[in-house]
C-alpha atoms as a PDB file:
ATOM      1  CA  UNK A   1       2.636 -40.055  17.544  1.00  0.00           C
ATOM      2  CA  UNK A   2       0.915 -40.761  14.200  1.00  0.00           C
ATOM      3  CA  UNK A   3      -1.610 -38.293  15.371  1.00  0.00           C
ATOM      4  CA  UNK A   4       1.417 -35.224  15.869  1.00  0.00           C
ATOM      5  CA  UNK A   5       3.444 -36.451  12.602  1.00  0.00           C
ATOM      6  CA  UNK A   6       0.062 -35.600  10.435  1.00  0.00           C
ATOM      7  CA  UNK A   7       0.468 -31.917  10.643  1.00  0.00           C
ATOM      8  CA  UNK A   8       3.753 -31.762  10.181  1.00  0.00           C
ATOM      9  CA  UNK A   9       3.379 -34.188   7.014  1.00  0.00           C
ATOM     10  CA  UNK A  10       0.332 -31.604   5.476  1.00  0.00           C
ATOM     11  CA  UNK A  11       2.108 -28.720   6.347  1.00  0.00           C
ATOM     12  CA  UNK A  12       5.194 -29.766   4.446  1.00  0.00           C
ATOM     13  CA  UNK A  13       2.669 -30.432   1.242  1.00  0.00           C
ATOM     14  CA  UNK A  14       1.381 -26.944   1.556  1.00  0.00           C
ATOM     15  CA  UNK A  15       3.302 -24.319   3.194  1.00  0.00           C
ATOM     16  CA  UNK A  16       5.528 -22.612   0.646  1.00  0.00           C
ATOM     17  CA  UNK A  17       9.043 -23.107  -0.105  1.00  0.00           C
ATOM     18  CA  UNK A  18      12.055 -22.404   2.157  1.00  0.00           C
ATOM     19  CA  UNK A  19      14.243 -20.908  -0.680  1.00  0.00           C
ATOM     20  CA  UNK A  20      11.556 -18.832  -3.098  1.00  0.00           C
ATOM     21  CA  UNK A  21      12.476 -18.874  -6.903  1.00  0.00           C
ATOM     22  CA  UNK A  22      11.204 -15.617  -8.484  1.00  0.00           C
ATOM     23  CA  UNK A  23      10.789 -15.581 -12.251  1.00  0.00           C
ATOM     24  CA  UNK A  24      13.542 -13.220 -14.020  1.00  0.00           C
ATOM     25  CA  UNK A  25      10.017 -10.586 -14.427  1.00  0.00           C
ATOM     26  CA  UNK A  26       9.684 -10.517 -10.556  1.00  0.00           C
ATOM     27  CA  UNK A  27      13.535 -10.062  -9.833  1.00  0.00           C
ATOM     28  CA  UNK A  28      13.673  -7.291 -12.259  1.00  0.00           C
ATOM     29  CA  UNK A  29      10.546  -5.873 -10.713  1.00  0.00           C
ATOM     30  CA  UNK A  30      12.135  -5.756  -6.931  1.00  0.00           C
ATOM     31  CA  UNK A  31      15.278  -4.126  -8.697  1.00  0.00           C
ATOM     32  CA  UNK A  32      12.924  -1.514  -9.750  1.00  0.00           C
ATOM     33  CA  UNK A  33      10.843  -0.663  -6.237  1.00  0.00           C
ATOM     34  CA  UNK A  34      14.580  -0.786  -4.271  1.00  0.00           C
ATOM     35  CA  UNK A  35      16.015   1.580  -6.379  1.00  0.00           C
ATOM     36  CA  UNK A  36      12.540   3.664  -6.160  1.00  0.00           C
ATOM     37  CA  UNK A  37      12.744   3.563  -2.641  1.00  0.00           C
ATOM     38  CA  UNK A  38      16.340   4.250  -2.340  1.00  0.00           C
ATOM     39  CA  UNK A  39      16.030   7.158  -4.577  1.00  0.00           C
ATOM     40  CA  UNK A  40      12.856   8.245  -2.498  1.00  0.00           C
ATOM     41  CA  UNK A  41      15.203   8.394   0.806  1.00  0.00           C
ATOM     42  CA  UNK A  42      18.289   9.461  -0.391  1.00  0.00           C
ATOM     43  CA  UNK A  43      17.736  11.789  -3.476  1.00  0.00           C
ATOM     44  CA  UNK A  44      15.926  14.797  -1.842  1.00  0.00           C
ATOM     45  CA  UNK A  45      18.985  14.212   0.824  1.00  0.00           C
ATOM     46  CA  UNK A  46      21.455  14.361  -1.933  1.00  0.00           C
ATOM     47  CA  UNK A  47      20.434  17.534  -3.667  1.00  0.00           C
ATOM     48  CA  UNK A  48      20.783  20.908  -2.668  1.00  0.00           C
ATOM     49  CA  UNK A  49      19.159  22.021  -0.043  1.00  0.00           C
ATOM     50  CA  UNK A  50      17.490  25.078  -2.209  1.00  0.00           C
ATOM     51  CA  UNK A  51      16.154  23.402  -5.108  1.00  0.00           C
ATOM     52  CA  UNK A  52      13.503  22.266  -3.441  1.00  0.00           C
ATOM     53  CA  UNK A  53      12.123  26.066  -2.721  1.00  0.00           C
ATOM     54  CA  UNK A  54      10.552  28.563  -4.583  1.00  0.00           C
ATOM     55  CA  UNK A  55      13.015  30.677  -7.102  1.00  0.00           C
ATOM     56  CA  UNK A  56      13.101  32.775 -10.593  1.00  0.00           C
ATOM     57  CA  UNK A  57      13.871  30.057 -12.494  1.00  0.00           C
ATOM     58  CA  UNK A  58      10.208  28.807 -13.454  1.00  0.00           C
ATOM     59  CA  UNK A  59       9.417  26.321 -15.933  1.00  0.00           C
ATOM     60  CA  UNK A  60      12.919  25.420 -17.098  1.00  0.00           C
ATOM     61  CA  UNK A  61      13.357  22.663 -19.692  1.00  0.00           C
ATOM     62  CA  UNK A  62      14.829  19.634 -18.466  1.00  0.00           C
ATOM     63  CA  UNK A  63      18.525  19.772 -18.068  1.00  0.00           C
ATOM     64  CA  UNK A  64      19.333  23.829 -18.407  1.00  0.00           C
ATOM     65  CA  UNK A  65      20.854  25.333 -15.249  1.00  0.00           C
ATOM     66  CA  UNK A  66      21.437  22.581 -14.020  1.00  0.00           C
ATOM     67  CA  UNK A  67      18.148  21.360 -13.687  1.00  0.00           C
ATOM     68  CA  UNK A  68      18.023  17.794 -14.670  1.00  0.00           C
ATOM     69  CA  UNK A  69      14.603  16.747 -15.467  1.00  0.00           C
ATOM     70  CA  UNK A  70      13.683  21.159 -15.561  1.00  0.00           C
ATOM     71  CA  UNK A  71      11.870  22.857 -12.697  1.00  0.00           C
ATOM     72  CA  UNK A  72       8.079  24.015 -12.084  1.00  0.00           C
ATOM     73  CA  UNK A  73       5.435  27.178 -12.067  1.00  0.00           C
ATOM     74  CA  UNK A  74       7.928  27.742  -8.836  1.00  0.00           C
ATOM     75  CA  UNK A  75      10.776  27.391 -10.003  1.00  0.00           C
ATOM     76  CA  UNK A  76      11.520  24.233  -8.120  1.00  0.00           C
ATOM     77  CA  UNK A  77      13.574  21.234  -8.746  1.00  0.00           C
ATOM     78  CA  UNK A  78      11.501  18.767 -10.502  1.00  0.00           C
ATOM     79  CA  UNK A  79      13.827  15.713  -9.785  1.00  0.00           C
ATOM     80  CA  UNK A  80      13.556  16.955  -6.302  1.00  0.00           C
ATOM     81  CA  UNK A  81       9.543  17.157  -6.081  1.00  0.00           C
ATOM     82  CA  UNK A  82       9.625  14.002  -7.741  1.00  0.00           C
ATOM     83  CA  UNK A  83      11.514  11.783  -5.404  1.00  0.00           C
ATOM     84  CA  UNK A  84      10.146  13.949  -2.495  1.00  0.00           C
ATOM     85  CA  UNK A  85       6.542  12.959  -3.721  1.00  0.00           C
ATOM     86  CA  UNK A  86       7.438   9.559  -4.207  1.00  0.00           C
ATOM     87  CA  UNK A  87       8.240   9.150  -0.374  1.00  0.00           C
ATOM     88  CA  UNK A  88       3.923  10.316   0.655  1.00  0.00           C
ATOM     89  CA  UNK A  89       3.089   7.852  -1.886  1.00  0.00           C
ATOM     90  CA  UNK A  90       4.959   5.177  -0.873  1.00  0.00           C
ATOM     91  CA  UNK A  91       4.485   5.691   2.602  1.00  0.00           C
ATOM     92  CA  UNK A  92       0.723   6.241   1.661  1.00  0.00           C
ATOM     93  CA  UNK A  93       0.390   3.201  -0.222  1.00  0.00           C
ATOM     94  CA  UNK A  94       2.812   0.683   2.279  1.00  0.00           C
ATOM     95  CA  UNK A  95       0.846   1.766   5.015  1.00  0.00           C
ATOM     96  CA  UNK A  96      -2.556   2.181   3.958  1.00  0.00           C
ATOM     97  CA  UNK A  97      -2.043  -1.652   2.828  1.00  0.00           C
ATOM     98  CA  UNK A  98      -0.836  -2.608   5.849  1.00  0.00           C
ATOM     99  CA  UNK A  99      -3.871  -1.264   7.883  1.00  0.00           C
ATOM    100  CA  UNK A 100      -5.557  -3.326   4.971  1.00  0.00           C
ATOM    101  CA  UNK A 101      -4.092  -6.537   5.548  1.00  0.00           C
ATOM    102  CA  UNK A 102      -4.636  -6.714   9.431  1.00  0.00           C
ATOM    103  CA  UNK A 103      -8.454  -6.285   9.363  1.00  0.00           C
ATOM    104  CA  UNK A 104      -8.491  -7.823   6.037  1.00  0.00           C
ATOM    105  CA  UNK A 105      -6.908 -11.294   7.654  1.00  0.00           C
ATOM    106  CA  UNK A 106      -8.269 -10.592  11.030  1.00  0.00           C
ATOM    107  CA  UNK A 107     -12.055 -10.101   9.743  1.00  0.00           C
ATOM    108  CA  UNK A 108     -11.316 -13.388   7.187  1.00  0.00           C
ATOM    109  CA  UNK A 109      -9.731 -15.854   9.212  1.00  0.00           C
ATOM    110  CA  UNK A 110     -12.746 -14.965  12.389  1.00  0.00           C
ATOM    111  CA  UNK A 111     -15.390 -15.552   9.255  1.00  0.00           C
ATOM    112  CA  UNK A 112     -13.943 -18.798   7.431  1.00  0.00           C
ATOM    113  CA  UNK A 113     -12.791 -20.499  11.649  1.00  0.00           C
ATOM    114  CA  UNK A 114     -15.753 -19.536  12.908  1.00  0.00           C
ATOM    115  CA  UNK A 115     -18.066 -19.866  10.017  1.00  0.00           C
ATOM    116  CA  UNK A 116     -22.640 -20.277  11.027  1.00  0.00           C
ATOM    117  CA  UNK A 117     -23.654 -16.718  11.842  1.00  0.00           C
ATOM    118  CA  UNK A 118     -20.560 -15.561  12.847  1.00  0.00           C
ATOM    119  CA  UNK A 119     -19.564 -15.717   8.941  1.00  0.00           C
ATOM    120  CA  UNK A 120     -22.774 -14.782   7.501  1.00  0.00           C
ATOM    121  CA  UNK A 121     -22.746 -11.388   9.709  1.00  0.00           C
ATOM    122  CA  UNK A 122     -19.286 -10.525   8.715  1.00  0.00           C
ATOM    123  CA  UNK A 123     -19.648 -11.301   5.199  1.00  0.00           C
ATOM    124  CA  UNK A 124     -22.819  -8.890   4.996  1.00  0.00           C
ATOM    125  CA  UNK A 125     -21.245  -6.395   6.551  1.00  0.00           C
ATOM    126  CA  UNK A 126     -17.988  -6.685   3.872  1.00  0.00           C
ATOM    127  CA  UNK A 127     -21.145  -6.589   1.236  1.00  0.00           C
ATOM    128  CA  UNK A 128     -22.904  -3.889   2.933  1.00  0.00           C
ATOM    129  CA  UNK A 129     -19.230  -1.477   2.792  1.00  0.00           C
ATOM    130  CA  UNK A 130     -18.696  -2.555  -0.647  1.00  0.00           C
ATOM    131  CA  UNK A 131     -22.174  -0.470  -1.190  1.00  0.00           C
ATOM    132  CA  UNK A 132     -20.628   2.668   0.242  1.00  0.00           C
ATOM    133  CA  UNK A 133     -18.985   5.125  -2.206  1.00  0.00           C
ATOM    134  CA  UNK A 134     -15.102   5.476  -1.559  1.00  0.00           C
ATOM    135  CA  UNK A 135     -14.699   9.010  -2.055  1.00  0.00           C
ATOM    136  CA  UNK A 136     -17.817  10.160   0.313  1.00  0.00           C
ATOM    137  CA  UNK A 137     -16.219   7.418   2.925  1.00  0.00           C
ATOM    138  CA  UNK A 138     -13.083   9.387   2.709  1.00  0.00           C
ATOM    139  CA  UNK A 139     -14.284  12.795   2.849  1.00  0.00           C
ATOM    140  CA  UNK A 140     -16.632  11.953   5.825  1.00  0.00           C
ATOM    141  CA  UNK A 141     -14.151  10.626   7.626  1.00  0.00           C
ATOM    142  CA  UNK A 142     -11.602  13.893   6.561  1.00  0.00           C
ATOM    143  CA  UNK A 143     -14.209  16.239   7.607  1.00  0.00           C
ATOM    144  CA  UNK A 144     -14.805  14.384  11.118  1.00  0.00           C
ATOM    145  CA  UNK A 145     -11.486  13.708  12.261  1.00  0.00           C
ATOM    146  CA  UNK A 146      -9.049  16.222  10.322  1.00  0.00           C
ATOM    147  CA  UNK A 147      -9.474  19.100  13.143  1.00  0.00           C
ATOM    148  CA  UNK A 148      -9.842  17.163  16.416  1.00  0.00           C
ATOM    149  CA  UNK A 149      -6.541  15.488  15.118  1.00  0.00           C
ATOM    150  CA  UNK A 150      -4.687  18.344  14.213  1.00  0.00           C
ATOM    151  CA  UNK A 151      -6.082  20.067  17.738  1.00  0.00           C
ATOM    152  CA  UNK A 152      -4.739  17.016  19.711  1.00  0.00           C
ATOM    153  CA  UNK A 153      -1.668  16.795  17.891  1.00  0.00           C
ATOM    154  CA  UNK A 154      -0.960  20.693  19.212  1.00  0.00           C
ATOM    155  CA  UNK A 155      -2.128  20.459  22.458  1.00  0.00           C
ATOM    156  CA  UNK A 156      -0.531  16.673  23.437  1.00  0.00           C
ATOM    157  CA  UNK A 157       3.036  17.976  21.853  1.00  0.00           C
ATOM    158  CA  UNK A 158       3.149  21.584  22.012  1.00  0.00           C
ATOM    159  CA  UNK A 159       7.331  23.140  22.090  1.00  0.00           C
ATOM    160  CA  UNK A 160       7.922  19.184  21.430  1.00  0.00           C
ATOM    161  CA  UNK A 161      10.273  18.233  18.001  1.00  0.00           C
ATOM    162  CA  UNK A 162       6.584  16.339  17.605  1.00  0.00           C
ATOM    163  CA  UNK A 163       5.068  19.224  17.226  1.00  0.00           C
ATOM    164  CA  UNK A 164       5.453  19.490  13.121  1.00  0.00           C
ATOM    165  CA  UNK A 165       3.163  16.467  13.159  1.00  0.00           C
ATOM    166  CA  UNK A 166      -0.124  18.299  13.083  1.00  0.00           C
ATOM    167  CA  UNK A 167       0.715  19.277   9.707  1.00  0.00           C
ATOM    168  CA  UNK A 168       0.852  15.916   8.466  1.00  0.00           C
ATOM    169  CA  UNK A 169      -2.713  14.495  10.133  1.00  0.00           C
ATOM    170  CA  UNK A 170      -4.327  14.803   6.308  1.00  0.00           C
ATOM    171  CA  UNK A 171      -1.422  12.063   5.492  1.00  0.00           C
ATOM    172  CA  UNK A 172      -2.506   9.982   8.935  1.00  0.00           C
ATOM    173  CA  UNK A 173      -5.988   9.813   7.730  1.00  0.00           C
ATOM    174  CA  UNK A 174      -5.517   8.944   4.023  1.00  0.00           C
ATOM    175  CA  UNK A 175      -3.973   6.273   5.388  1.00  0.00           C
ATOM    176  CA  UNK A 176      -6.091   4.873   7.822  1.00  0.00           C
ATOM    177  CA  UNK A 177      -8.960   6.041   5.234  1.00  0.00           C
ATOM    178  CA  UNK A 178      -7.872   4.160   2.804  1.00  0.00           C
ATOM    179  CA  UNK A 179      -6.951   0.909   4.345  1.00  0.00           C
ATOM    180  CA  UNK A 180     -10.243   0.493   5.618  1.00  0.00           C
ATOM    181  CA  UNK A 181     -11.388   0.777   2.440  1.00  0.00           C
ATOM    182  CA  UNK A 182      -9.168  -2.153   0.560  1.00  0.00           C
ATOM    183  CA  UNK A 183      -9.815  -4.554   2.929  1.00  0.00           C
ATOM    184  CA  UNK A 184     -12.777  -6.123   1.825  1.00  0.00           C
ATOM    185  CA  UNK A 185     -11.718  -7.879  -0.915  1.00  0.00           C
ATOM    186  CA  UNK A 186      -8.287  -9.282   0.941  1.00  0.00           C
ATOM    187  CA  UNK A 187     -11.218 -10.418   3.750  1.00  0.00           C
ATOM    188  CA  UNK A 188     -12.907 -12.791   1.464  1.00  0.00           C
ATOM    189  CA  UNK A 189      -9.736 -13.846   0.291  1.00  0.00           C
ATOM    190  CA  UNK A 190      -8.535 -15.175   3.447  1.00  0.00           C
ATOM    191  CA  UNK A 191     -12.602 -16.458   4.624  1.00  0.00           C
ATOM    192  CA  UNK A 192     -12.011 -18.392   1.101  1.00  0.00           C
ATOM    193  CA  UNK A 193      -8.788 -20.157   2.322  1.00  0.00           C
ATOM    194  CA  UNK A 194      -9.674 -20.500   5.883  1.00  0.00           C
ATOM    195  CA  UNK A 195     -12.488 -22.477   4.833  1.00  0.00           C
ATOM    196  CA  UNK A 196     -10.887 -24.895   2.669  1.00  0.00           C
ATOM    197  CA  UNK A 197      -7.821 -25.274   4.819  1.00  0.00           C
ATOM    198  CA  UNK A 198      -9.710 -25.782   8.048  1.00  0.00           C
ATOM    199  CA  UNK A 199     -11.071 -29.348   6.951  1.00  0.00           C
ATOM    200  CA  UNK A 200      -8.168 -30.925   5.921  1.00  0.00           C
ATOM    201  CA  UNK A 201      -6.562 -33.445   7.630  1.00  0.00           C
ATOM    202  CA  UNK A 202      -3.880 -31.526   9.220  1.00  0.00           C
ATOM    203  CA  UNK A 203      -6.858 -29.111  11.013  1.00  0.00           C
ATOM    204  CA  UNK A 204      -8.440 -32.577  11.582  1.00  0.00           C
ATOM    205  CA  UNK A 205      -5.679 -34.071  13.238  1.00  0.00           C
ATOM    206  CA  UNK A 206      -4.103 -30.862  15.715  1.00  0.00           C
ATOM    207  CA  UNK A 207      -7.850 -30.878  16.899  1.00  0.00           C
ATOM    208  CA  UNK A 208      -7.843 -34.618  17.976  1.00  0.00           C
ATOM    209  CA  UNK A 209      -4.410 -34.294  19.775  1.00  0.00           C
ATOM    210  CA  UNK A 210      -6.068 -31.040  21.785  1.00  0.00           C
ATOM    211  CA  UNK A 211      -4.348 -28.020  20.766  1.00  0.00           C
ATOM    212  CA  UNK A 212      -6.882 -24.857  21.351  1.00  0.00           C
ATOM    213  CA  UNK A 213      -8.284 -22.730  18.696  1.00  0.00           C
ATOM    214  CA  UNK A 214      -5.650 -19.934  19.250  1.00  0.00           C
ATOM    215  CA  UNK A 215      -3.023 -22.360  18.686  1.00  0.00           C
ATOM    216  CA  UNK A 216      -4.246 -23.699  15.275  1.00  0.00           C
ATOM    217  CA  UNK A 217      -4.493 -20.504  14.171  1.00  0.00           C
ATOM    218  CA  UNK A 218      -1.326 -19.568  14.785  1.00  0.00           C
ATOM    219  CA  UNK A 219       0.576 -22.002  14.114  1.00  0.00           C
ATOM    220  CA  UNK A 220      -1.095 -24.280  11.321  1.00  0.00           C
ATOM    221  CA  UNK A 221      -3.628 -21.606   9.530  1.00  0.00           C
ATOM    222  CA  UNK A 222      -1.808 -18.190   9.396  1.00  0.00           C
ATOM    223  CA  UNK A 223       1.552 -19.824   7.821  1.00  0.00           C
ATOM    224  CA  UNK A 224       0.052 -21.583   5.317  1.00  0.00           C
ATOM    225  CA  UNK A 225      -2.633 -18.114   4.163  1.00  0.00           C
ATOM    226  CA  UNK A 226       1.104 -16.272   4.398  1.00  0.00           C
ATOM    227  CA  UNK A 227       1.352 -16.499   0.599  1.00  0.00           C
ATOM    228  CA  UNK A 228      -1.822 -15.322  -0.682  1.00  0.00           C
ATOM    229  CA  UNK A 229      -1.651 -12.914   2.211  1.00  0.00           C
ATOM    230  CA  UNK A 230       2.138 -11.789   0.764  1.00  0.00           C
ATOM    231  CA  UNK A 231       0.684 -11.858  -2.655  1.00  0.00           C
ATOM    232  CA  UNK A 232      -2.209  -9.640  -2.212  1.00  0.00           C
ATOM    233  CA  UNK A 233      -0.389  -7.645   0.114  1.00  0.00           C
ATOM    234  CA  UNK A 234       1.899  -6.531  -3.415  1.00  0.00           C
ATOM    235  CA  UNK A 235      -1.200  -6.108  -5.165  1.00  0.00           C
ATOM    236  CA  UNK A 236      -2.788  -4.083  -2.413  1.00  0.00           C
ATOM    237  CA  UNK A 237      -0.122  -1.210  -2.038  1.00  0.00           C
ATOM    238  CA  UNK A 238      -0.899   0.148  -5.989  1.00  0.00           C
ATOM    239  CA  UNK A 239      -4.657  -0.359  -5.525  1.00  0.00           C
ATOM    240  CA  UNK A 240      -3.635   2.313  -2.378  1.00  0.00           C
ATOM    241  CA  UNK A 241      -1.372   4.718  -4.283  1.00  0.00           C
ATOM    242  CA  UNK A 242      -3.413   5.011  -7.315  1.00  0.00           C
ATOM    243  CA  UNK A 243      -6.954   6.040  -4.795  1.00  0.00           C
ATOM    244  CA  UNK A 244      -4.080   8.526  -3.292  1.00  0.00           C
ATOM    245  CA  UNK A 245      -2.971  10.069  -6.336  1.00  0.00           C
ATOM    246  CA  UNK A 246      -6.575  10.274  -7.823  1.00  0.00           C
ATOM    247  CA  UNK A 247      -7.735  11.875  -4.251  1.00  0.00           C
ATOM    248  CA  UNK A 248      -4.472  14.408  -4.784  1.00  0.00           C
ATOM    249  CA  UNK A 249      -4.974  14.655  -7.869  1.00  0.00           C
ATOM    250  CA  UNK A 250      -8.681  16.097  -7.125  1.00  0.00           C
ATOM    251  CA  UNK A 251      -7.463  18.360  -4.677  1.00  0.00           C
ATOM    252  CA  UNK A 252      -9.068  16.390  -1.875  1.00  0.00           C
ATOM    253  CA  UNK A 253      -5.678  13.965  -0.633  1.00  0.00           C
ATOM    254  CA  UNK A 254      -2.156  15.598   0.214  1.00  0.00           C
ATOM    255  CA  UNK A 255      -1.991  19.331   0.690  1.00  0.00           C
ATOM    256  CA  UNK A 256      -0.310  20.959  -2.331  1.00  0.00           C
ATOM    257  CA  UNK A 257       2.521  21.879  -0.255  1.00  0.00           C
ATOM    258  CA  UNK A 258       3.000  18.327   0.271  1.00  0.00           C
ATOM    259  CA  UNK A 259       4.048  16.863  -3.038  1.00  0.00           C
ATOM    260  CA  UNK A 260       3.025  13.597  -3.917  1.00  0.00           C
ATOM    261  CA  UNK A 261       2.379  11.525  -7.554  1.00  0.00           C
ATOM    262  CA  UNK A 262      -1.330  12.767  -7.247  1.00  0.00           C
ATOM    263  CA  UNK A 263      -0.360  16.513  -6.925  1.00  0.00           C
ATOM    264  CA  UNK A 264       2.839  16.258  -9.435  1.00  0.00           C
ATOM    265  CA  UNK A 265       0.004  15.160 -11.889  1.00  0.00           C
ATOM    266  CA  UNK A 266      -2.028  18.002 -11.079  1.00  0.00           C
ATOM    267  CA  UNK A 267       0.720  20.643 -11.540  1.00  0.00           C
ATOM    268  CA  UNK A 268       1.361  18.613 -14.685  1.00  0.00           C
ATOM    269  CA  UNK A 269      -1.893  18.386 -16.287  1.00  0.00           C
ATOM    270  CA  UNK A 270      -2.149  22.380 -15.791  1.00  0.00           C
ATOM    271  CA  UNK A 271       0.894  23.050 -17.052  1.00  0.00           C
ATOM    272  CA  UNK A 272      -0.173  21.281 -20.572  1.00  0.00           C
ATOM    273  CA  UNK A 273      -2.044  23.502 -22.908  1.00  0.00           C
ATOM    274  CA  UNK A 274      -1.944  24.400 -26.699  1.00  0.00           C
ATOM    275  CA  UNK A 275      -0.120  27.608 -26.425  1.00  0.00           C
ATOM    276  CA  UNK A 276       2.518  26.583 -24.419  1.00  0.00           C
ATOM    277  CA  UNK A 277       3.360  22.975 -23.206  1.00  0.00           C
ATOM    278  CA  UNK A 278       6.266  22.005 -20.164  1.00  0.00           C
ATOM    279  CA  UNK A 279       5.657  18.897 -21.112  1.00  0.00           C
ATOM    280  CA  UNK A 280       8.183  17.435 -18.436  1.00  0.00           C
ATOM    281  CA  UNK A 281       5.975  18.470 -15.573  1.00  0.00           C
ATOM    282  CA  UNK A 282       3.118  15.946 -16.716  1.00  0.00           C
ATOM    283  CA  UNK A 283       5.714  13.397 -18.276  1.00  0.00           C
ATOM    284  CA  UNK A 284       8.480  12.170 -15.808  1.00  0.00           C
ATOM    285  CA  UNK A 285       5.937  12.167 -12.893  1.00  0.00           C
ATOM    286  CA  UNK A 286       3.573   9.447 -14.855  1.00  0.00           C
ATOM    287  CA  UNK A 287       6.420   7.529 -15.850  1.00  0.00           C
ATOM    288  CA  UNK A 288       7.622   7.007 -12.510  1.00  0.00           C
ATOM    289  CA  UNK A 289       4.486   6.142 -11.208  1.00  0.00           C
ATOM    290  CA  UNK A 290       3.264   3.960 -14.036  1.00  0.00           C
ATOM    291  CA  UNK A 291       7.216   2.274 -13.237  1.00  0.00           C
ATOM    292  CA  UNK A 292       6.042   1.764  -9.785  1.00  0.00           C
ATOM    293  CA  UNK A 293       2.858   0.172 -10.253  1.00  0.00           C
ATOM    294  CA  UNK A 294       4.062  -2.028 -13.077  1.00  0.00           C
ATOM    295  CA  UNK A 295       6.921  -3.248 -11.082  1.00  0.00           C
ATOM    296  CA  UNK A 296       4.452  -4.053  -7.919  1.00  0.00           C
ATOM    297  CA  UNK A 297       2.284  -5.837 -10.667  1.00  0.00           C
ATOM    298  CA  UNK A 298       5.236  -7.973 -12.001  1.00  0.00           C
ATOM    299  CA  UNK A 299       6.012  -8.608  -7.942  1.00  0.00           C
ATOM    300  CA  UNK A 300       2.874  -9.588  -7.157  1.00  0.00           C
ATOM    301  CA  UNK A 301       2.540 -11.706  -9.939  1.00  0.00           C
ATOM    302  CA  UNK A 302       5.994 -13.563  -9.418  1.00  0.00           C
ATOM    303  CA  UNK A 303       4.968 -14.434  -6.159  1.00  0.00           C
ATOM    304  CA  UNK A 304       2.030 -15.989  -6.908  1.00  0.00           C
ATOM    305  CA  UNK A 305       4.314 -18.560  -9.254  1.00  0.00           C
ATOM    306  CA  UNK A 306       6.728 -18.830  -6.393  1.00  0.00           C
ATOM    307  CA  UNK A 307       5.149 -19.180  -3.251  1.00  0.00           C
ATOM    308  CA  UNK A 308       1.775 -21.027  -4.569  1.00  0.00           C
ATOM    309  CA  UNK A 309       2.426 -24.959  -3.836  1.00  0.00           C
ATOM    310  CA  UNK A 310       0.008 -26.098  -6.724  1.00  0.00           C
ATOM    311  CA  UNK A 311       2.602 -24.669  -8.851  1.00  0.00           C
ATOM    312  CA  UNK A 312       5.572 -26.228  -7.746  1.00  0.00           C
ATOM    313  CA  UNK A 313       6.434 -30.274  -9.143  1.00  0.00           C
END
C-alpha cells in the first residue's frame, strides 16, 4: 500500500493544477487568437461572394467603395485576402506544430526512458539535422514529393468532391516539411525532463510494485511533460508560421493563388515604392500577423507561470 500511495503522493507535487490561473497578459492573448480564428472561419463566409475575385477596382484606398481596409493590383477585397490568408497560416502553423510535437515527444521520451546508446544515437541524429539547412530540406523534399502527390491525389479521387485536393498538396507538404523540421529542439526538451523525472521516487516506486514500461509512460511520465509539452507546443506554432510566410514570401511556400501572410507580404512589399505607395497592402497584413505571433508569445508565456509547479506556493 505504501508502495501504490507514493505515486500518487509525487504526482500530486508535480503534475499541474486542476483549475489553471492565466495572468491577465495570457487571457488577453487567447481573446486575441479566438477572435483571429473566428474571423479566419467566418469572415471570408460573411462577405460577398465577389470580393474575393478579380475586378476594375484596383488598388483602392481603404474604406472607398465599400472596401474596408481598400483592395489589391486585382482589385480584390483586402479584408477578404486577409482573413482568407490567415486560415493557410493558421492551419499551416497548428498543424505543422502538431506533426512537431509527436516526433518531438516520441523521439524525447524513447531518448531520456531509454537513455545508453539508445540516447546517444538519437541525440546525434537531432545534432546531425540541426546541421542541415531548412530551406534546401524543404525544397528537396517539394521537388521529390510535390508531383507523385498531386498524381496520386488525381488518380485515387478522380470525379470525387476530393478531387480539388491535388491543388492543395504544396499546403500538405509545407506542413509535414516543416514539422519535421521544429522538432528537434521540442525533442531535447522532453529527453531533458524524461531524464530528471524518471529517477524520482514516484518512477522508483511504480517500478517496484511491477507496472511495465508502457504503463509508466503513460500514465506517470507523459502527464507530468504535458506542460512543457503545452507550453512549447504555443511557442512552436509561430516558429511554423513565420518559416511559412518567409517560404511564401520567397515565392517558394503557398501558390500565389493561395493567399496566405507570406504572399499578402509579398503583394505588399511590391506594391511600396517612391512614386506611388498603397501602403495598406503591406500594412494591415503585418499587423495582423505581428498580432498573432505576439498573442501566441504572451500564451505561451502565461502558461509557463500557470502550469509550471515550481511556480506555484
Amino acid at each position: 500500500m505504501a508502495a501504490e500511495a507514493a505515486p500518487a503522493a509525487s504526482l500530486a507535487v508535480l503534475a499541474p493544477p486542476t483549475r489553471v490561473r492565466l495572468p491577465w497578459s495570457a487571457k488577453l492573448a487567447l481573446a486575441i487568437l479566438v477572435l483571429v480564428t473566428l474571423g479566419a472561419i467566418f469572415v471570408p463566409m460573411l462577405l460577398p461572394a465577389d470580393v474575393g475575385r478579380p475586378s476594375p477596382d484596383q488598388f483602392l484606398p481603404p474604406g472607398e467603395r465599400g472596401h474596408l481596409l481598400g483592395t489589391d493590383l486585382n482589385g480584390r477585397d483586402l479584408l477578404h485576402r486577409l482573413f482568407t490568408g490567415a486560415r493557410v497560416s493558421l492551419l499551416v502553423g497548428v498543424c505543422g506544430a502538431l506533426v512537431s510535437l509527436a516526433i518531438g515527444t516520441t523521439v524525447g521520451v524513447v531518448a531520456g526512458w531509454k537513455g545508453g546508446r539508445v540516447d546517444a544515437l538519437l541525440m546525434r541524429l537531432v545534432d546531425t539535422l540541426y546541421a542541415v539547412p531548412r530551406l534546401i530540406f524543404i525544397l528537396l523534399l517539394a521537388y521529390v514529393t510535390e508531383q507523385p502527390l498531386r498524381q496520386w491525389i488525381y488518380e485515387t479521387f478522380a470525379g470525387t468532391p476530393l478531387a480539388p485536393l491535388a491543388g492543395y498538396t504544396k499546403i500538405v507538404i509545407l506542413v509535414f516539411a516543416l514539422g519535421m523540421i521544429e522538432w528537434l529542439t521540442m525533442a531535447r526538451i522532453v529527453r531533458g525532463q524524461t531524464l530528471a523525472l524518471r529517477s524520482l521516487p514516484f518512477i522508483t516506486a511504480a517500478r517496484a510494485i511491477g507496472q511495465t514500461p508502457g504503463r509508466i509512460v503513460t500514465r506517470h511520465l507523459l502527464p507530468n511533460l504535458l506542460p512543457i509539452i503545452l507550453i512549447y507546443l504555443t511557442l512552436t506554432v509561430p516558429a511554423v508560421i513565420l518559416d511559412e510566410s518567409f517560404l511564401s514570401f520567397l515565392g517558394l511556400g503557398v501558390d500565389a493563388a493561395q493567399a496566405s501572410w507570406g504572399t499578402l507580404l509579398a503583394d505588399g512589399a511590391n506594391a511600396v515604392n517612391p512614386v506611388k505607395s498603397h501602403w495598406w497592402l503591406l500594412l494591415f497584413p503585418a499587423l495582423l500577423m505581428s498580432l498573432t505571433l505576439l498573442a501566441l508569445n504572451f500564451l505561451g508565456d502565461g502558461l509557463r507561470d500557470a502550469l509550471d509547479p515550481r511556480q506555484r506556493g
